[in-house]
N, C-alpha and C. Protein backbone atom coordinates (compact mmCIF):
# COMPACT_ATOMS: atom_id res chain seq x y z
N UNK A 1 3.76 23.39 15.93
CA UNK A 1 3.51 22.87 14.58
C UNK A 1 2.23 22.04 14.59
N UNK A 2 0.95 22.09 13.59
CA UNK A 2 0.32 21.53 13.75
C UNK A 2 0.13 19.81 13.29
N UNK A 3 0.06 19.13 14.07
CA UNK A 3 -0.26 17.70 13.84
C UNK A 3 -0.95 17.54 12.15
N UNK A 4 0.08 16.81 11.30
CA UNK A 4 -0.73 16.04 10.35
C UNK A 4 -1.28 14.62 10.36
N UNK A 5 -2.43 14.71 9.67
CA UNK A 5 -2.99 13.51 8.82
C UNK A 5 -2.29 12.36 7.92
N UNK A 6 -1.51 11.27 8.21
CA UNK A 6 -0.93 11.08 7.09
C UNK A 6 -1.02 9.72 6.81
N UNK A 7 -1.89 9.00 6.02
CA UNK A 7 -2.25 8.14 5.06
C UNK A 7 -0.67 6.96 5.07
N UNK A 8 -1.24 5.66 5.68
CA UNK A 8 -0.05 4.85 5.04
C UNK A 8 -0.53 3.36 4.11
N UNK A 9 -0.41 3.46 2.94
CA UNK A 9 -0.58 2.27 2.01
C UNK A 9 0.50 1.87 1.96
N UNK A 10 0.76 0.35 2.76
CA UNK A 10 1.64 -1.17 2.75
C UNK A 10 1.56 -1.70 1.88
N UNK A 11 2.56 -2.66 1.63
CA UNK A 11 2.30 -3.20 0.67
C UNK A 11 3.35 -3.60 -0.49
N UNK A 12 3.12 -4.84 -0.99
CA UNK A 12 4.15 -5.60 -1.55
C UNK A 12 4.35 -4.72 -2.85
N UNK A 13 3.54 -4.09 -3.28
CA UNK A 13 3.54 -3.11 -4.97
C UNK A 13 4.48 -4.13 -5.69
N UNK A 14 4.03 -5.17 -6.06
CA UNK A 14 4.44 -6.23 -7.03
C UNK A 14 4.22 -6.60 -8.24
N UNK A 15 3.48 -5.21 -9.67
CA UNK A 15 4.15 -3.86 -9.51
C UNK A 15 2.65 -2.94 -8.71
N UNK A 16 3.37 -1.76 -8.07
CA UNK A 16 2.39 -0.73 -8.47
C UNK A 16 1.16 -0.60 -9.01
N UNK A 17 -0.11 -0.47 -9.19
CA UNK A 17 -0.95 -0.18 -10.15
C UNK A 17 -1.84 0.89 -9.92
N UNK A 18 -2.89 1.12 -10.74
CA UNK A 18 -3.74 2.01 -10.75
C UNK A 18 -4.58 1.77 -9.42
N UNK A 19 -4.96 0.46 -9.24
CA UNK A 19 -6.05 0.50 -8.40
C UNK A 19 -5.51 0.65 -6.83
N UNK A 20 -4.25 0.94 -6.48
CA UNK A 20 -3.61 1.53 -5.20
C UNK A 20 -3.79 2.87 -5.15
N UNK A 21 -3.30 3.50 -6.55
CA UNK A 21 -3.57 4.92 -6.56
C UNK A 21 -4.60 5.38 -6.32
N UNK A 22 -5.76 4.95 -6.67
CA UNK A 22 -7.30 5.05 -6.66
C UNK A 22 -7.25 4.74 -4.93
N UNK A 23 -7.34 3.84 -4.94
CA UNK A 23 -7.23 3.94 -3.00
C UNK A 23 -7.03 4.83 -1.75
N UNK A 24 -5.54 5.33 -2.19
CA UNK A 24 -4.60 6.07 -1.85
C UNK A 24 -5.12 7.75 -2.03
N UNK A 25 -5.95 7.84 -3.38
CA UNK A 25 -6.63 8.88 -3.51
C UNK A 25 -8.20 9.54 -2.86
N UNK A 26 -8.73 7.93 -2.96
CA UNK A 26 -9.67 7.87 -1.85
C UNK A 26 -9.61 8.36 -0.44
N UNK A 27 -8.34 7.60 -0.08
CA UNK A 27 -8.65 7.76 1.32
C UNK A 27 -8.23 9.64 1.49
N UNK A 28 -7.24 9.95 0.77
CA UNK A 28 -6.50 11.22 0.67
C UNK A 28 -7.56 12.14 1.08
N UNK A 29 -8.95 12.51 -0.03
CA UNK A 29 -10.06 12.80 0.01
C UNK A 29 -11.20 12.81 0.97
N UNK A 30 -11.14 11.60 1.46
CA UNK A 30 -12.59 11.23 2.26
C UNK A 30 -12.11 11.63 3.64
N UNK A 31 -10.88 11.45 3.77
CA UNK A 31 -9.97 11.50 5.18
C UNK A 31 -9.63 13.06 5.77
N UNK A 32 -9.60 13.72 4.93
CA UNK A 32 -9.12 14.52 4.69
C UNK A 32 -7.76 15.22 5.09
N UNK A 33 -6.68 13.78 4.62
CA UNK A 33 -5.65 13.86 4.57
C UNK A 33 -4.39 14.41 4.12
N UNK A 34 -3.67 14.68 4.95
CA UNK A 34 -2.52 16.45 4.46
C UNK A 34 -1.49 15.04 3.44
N UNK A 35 -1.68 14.05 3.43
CA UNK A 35 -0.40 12.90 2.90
C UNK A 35 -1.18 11.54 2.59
N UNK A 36 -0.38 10.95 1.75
CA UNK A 36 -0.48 9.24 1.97
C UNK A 36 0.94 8.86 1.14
N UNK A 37 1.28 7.92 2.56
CA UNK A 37 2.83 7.59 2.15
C UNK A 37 2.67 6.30 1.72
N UNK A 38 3.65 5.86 0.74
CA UNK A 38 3.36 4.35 -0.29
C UNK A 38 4.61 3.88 0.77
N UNK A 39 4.45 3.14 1.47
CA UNK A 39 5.66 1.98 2.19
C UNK A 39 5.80 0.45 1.96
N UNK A 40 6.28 0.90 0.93
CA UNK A 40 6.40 -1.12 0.33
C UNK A 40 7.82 -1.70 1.07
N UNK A 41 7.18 -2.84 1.52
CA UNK A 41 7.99 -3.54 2.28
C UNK A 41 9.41 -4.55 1.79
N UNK A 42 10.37 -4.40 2.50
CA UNK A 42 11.76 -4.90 2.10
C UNK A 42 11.15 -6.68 1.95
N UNK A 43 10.73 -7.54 3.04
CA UNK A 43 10.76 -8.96 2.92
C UNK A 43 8.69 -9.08 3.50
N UNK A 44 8.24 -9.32 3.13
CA UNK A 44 6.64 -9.26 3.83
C UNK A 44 6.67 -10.80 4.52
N UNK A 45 5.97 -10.45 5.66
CA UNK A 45 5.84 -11.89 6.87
C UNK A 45 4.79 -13.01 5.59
N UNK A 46 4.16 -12.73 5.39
CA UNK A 46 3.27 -13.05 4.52
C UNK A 46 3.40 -13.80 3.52
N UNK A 47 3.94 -13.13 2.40
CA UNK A 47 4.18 -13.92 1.05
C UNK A 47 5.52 -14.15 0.48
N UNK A 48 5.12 -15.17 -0.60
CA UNK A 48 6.40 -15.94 -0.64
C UNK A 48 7.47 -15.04 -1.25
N UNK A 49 8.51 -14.74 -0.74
CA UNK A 49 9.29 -13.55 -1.01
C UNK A 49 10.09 -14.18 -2.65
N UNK A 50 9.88 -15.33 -3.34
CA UNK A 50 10.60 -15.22 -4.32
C UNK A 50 9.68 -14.82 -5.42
N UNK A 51 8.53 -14.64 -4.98
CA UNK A 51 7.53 -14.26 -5.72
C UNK A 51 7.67 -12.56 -6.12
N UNK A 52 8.34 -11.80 -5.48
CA UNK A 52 8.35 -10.31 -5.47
C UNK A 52 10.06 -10.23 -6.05
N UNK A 53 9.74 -9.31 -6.49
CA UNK A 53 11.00 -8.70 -7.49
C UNK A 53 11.91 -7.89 -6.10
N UNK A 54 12.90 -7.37 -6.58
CA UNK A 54 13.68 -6.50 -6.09
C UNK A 54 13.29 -5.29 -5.11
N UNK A 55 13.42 -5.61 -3.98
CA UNK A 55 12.56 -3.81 -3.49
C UNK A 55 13.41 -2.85 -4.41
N UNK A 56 14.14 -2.87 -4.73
CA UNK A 56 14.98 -1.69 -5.50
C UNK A 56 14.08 -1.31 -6.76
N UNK A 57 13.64 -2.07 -7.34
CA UNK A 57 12.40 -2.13 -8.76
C UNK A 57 11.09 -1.64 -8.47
N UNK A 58 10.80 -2.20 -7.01
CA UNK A 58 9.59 -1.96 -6.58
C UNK A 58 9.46 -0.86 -6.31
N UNK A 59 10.18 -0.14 -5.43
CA UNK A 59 10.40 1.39 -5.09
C UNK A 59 10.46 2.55 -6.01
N UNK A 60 11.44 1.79 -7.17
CA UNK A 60 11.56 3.10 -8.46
C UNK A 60 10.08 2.91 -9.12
N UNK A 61 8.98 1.50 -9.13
CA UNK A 61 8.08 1.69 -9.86
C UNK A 61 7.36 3.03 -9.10
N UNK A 62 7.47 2.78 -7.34
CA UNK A 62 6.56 3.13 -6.88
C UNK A 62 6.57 4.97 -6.84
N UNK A 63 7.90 5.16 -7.13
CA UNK A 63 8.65 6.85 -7.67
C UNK A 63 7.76 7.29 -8.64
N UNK A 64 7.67 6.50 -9.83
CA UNK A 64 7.38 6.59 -11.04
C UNK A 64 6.00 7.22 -10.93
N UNK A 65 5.08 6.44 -10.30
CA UNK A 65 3.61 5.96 -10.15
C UNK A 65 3.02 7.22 -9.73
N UNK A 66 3.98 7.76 -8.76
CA UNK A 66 3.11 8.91 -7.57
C UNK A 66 4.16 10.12 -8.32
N UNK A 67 5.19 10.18 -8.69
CA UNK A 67 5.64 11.86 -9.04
C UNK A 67 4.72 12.79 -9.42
N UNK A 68 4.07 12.33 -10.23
CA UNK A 68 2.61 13.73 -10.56
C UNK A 68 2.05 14.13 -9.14
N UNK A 69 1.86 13.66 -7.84
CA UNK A 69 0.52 13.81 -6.71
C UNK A 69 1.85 14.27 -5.69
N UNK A 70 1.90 15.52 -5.48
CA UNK A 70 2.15 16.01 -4.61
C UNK A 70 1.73 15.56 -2.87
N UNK A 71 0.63 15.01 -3.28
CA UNK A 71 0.47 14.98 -1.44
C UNK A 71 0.78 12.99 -1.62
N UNK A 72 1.51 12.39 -2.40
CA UNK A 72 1.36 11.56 -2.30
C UNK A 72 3.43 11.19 -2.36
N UNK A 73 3.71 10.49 -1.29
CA UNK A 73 5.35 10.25 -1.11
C UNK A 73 5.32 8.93 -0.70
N UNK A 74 7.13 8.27 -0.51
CA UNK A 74 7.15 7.42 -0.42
C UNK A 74 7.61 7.25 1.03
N UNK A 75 7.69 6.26 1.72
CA UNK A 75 8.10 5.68 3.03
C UNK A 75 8.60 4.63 3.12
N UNK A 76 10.22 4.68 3.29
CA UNK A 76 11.53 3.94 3.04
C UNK A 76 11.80 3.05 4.52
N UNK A 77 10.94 2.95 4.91
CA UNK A 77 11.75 2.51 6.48
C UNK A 77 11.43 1.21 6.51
N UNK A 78 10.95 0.36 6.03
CA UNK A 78 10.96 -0.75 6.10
C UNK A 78 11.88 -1.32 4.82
N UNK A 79 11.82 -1.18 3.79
CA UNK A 79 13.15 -1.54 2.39
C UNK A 79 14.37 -1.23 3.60
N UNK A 80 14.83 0.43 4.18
CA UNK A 80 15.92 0.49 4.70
C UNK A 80 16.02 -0.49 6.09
N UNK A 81 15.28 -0.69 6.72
CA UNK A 81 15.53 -1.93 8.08
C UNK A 81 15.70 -3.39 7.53
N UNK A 82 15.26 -4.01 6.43
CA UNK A 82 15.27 -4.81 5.68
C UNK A 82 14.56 -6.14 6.73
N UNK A 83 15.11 -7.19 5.94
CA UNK A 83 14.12 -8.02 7.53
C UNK A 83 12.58 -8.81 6.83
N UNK A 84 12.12 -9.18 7.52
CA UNK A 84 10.45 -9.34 7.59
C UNK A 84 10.30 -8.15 8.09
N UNK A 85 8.81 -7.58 6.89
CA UNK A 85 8.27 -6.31 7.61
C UNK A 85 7.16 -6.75 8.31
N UNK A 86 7.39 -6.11 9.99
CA UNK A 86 5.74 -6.36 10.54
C UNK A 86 5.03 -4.92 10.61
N UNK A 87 4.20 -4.90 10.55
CA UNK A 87 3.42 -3.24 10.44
C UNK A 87 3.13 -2.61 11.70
N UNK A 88 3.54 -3.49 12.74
CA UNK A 88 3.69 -3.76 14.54
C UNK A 88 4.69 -2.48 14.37
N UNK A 89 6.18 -3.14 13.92
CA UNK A 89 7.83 -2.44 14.71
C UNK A 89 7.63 -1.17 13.60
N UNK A 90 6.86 -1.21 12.39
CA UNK A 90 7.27 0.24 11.36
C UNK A 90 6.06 1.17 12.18
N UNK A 91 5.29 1.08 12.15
CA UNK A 91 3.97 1.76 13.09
C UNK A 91 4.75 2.56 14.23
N UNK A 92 5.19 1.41 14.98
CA UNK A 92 5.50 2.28 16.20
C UNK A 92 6.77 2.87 16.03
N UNK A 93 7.98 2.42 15.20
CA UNK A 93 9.06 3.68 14.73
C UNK A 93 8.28 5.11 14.08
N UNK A 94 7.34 4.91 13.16
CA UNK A 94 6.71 6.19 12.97
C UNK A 94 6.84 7.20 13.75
N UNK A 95 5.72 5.88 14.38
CA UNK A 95 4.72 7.31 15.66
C UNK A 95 5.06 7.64 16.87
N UNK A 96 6.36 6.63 17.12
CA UNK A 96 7.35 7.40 18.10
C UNK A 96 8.30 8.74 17.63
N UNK A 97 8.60 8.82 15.85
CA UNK A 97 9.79 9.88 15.21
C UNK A 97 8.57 11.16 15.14
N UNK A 98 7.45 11.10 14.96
CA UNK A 98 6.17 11.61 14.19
C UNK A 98 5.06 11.71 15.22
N UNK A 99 5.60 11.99 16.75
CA UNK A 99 4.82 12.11 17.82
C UNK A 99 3.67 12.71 18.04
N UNK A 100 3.22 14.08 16.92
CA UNK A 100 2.48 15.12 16.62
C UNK A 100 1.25 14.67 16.05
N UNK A 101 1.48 13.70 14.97
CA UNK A 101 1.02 13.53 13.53
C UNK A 101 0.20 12.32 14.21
N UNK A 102 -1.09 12.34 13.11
CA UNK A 102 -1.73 10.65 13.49
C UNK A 102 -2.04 10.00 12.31
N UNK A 103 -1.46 8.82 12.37
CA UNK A 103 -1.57 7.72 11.28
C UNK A 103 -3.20 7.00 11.51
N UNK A 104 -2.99 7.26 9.46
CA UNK A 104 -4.13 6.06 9.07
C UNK A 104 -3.46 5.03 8.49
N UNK A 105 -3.86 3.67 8.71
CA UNK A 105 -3.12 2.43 7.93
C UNK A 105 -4.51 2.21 6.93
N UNK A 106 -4.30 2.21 6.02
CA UNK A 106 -4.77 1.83 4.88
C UNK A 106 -4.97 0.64 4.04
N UNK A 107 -5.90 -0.69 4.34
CA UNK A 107 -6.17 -1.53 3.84
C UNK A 107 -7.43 -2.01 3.04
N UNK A 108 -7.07 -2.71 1.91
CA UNK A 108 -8.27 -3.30 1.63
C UNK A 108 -9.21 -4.07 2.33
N UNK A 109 -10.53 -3.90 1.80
CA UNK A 109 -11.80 -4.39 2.71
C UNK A 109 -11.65 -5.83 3.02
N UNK A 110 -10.87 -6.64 2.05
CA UNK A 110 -10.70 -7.52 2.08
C UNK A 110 -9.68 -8.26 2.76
N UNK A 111 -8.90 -7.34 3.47
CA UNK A 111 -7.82 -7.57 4.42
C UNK A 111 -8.72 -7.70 6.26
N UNK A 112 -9.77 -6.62 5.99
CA UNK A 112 -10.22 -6.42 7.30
C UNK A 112 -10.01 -7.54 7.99
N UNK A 113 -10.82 -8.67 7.72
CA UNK A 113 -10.88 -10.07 8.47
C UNK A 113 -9.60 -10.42 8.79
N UNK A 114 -8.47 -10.42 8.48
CA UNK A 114 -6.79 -11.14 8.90
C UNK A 114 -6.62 -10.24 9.61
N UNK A 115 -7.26 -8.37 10.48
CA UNK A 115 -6.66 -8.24 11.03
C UNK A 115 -6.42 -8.90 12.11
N UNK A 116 -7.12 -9.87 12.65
CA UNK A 116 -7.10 -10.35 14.11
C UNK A 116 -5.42 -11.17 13.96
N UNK A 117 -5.51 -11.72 12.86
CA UNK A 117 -4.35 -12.17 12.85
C UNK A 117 -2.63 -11.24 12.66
N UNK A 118 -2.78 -10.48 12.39
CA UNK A 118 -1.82 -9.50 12.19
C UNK A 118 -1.10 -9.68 13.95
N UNK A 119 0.12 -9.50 13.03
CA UNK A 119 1.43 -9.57 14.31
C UNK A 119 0.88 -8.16 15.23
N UNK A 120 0.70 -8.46 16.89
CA UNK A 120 0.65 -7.31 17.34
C UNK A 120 -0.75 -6.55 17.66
N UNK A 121 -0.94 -7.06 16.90
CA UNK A 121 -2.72 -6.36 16.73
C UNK A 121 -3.53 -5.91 17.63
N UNK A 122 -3.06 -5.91 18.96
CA UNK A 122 -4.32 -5.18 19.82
C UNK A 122 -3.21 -3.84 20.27
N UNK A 123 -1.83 -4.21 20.05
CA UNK A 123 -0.68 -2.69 20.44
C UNK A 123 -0.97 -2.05 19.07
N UNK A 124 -1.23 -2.61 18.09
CA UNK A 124 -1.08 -1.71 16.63
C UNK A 124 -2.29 -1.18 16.92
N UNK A 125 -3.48 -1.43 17.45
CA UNK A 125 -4.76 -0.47 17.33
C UNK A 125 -4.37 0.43 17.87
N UNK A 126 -3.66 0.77 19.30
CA UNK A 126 -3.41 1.51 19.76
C UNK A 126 -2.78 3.15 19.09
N UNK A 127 -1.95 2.46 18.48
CA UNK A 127 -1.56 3.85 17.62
C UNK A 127 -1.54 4.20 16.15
N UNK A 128 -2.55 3.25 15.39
CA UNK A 128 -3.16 3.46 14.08
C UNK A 128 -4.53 4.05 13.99
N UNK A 129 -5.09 4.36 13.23
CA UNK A 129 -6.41 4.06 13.32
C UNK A 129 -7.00 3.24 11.61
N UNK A 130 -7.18 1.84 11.54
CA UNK A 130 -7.38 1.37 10.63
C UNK A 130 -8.23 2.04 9.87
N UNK A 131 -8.16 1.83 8.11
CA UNK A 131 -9.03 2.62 7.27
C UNK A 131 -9.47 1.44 6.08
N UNK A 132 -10.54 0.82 6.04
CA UNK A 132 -10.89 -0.22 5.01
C UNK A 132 -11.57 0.43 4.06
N UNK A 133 -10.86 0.41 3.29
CA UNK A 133 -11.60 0.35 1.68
C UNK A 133 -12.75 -0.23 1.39
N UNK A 134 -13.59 -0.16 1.36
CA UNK A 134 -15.20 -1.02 0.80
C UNK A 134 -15.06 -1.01 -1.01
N UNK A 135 -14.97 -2.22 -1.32
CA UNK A 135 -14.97 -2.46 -2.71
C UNK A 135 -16.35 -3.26 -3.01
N UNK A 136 -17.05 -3.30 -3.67
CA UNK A 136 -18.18 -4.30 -4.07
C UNK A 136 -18.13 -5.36 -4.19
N UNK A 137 -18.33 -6.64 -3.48
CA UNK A 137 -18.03 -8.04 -3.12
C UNK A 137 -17.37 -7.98 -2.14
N UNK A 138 -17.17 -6.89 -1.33
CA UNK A 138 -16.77 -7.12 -0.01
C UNK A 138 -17.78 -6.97 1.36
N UNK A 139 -17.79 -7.17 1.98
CA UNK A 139 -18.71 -7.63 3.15
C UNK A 139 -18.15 -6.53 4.48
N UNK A 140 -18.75 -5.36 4.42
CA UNK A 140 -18.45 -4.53 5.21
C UNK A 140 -18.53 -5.30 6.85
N UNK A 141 -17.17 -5.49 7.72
CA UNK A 141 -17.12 -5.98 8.95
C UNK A 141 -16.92 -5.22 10.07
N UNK A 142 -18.09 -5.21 11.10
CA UNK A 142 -17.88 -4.59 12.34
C UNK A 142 -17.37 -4.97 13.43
N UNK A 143 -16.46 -6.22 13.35
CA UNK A 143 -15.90 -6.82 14.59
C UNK A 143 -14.32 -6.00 14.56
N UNK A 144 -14.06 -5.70 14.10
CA UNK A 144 -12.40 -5.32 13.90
C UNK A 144 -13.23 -3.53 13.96
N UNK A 145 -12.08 -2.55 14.53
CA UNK A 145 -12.20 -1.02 14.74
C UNK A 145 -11.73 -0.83 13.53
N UNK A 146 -12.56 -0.75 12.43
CA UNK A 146 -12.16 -0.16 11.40
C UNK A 146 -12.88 1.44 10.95
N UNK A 147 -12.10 2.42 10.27
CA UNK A 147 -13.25 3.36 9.55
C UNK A 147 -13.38 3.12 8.43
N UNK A 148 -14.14 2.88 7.48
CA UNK A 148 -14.68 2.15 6.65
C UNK A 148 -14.67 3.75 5.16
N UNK A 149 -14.16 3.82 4.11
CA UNK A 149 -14.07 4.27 3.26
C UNK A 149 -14.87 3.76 2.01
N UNK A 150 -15.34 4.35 0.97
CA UNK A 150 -16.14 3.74 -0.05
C UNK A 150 -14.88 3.99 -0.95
N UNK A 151 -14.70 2.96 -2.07
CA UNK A 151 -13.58 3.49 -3.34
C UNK A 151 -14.41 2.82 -4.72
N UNK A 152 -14.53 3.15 -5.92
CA UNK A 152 -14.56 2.81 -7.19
C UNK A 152 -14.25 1.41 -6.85
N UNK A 153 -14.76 0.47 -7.31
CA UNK A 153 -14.37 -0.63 -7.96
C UNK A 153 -13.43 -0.72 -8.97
N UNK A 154 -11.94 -0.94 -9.28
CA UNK A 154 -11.04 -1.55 -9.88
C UNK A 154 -10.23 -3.12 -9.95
N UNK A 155 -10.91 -3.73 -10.18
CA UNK A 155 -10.63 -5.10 -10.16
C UNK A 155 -9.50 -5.46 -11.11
N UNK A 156 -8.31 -4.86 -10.15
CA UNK A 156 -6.88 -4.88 -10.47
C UNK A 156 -5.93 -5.79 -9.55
N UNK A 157 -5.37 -6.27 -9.93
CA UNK A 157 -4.03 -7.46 -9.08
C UNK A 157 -2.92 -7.54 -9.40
N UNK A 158 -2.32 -7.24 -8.71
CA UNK A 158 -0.49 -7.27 -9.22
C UNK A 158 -0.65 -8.76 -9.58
N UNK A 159 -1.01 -9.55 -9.40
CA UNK A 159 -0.47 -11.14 -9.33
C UNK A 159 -1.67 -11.02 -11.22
N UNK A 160 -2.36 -10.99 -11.11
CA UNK A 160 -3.40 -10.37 -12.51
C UNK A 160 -2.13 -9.83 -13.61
N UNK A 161 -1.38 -9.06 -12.91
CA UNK A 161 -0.49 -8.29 -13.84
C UNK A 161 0.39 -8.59 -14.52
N UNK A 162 1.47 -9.30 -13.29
CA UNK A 162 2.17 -10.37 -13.22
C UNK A 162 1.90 -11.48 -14.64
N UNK A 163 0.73 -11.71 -14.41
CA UNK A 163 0.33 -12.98 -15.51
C UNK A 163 0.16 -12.21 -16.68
N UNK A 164 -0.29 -11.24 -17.21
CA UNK A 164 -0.47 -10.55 -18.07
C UNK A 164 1.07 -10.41 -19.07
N UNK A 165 1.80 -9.83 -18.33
CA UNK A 165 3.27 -9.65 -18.62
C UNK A 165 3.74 -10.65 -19.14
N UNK A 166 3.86 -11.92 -18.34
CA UNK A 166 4.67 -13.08 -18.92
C UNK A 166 3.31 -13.91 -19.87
N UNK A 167 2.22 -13.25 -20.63
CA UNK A 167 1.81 -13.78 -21.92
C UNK A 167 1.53 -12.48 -22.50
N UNK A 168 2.40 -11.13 -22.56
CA UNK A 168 2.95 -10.39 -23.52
C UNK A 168 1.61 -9.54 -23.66
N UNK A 169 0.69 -9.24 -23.22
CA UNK A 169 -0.12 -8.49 -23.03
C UNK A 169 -0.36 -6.98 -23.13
N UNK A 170 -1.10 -6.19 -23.46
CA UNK A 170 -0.98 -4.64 -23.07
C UNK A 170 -1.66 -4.34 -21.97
N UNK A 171 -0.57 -3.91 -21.21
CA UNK A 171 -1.16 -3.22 -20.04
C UNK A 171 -1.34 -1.78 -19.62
N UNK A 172 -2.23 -1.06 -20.88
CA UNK A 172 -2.54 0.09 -20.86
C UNK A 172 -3.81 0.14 -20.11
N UNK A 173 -3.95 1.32 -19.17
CA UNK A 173 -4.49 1.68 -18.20
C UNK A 173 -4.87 0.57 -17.00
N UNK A 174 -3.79 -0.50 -16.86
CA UNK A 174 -3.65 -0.83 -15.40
C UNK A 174 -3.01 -0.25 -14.29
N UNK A 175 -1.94 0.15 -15.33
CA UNK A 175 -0.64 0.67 -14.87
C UNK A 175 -0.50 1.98 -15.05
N UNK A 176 0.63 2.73 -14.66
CA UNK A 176 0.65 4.11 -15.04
C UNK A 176 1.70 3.68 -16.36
N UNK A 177 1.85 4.51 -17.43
CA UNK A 177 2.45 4.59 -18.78
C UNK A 177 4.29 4.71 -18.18
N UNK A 178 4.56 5.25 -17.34
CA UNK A 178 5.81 5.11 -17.18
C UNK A 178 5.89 4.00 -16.17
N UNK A 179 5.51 3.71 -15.70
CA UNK A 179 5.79 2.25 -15.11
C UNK A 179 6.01 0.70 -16.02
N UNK A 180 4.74 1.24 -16.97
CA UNK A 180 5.09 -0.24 -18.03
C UNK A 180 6.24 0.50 -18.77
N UNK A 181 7.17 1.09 -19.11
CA UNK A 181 7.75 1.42 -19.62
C UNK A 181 9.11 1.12 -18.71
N UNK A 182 9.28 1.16 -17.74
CA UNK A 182 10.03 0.60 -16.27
C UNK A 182 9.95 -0.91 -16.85
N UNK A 183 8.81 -1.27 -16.51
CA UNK A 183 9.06 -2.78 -16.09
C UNK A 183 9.12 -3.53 -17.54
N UNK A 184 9.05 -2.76 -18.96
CA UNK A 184 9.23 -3.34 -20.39
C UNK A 184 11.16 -3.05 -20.30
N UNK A 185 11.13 -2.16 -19.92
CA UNK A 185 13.14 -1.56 -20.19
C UNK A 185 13.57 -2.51 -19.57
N UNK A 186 13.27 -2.99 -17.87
CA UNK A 186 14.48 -3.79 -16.86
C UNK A 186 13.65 -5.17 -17.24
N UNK A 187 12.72 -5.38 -18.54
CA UNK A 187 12.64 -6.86 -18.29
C UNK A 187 12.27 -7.64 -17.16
N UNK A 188 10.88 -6.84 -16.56
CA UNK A 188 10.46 -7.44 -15.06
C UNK A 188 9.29 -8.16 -15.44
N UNK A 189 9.12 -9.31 -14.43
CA UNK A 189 8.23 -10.29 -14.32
C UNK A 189 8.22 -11.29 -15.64
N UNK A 190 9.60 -11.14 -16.78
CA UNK A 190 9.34 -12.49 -17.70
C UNK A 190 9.67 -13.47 -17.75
């Protein structure tokens, strides 16, 4: 069987938005990737977890978001292990089940710099190969092994969104149309 390509965007999706998809599509493209799996995390080491809604909400947004893109699925293994997610223990469950296949981890340009800090980080190079997004106001960095991707500028933020919502806002074309329609029905983020 031949070894796939397969794209992983992390991530709190607190909700979903356009400018992940755009990412996600980027890298799909430039990479020339057979996949990119959306793996939003059950508890993140990171941020303040009362700040994030339900992974159960987060996940159906993240259903919603990608059903049109065929090469684009979701990746449940961190919601199902529950926990703090480190991108260390989901990485290497992967690419130990997925022995064939080689992962790209998928971050913003603006993440590059914390990789040093990332749990793990000189075993996670080992069996990722990082992929930074270059957005405009970001500062392309050569100290970290990154491959470096160009994407559109979308100057989009879940936490942007977040605020939008709770002062009643339209959030047409941040979001995908069935997602605000998700998060207007279950009454998320008011």
């Amino acid at each position: 069987m031949k070894p796939k390509k397969i794209g992983i965007l992390g991530g709190t999706f607190n909700p979903i938005h356009l400018g992940h998809l755009v990412m996600a599509q980027q890298a799909l493209n430039q990479l020339e990737l057979d996949e990119v799996r959306f793996m939003p995390d059950y508890l993140p080491p990171h941020v303040d977890h009362k700040d994030a809604i339900s992974a159960i909400d987060r996940v159906n947004m993240i259903k919603l978001a990608i059903a049109d893109n065929p090469k684009f699925n979701l990746e449940l293994c961190e919601v199902k292990r529950k926990g703090k997610s480190y991108s260390y223990d989901t990485m290497k469950e992967l690419t130990t089940s997925n022995s064939n296949d080689k992962f790209y981890f998928i971050i913003g340009g603006d993440m590059v710099n914390y990789l040093p800090k990332w749990y793990r980080i000189s075993e996670l190079l080992k069996i990722v190969t990082f992929v930074g997004v270059n957005r405009i106001g970001n500062q392309k960095s050569n100290e970290a092994p990154v491959l470096w991707i160009d994407s559109p500028t979308i100057g989009i933020s879940s936490t942007d969104i977040r605020s939008q919502i709770q002062s009643k806002q339209n959030l047409k074309y941040l979001l995908p149309d069935n997602v605000i329609t998700y998060i207007k029905e279950n009454q998320l983020y008011e």
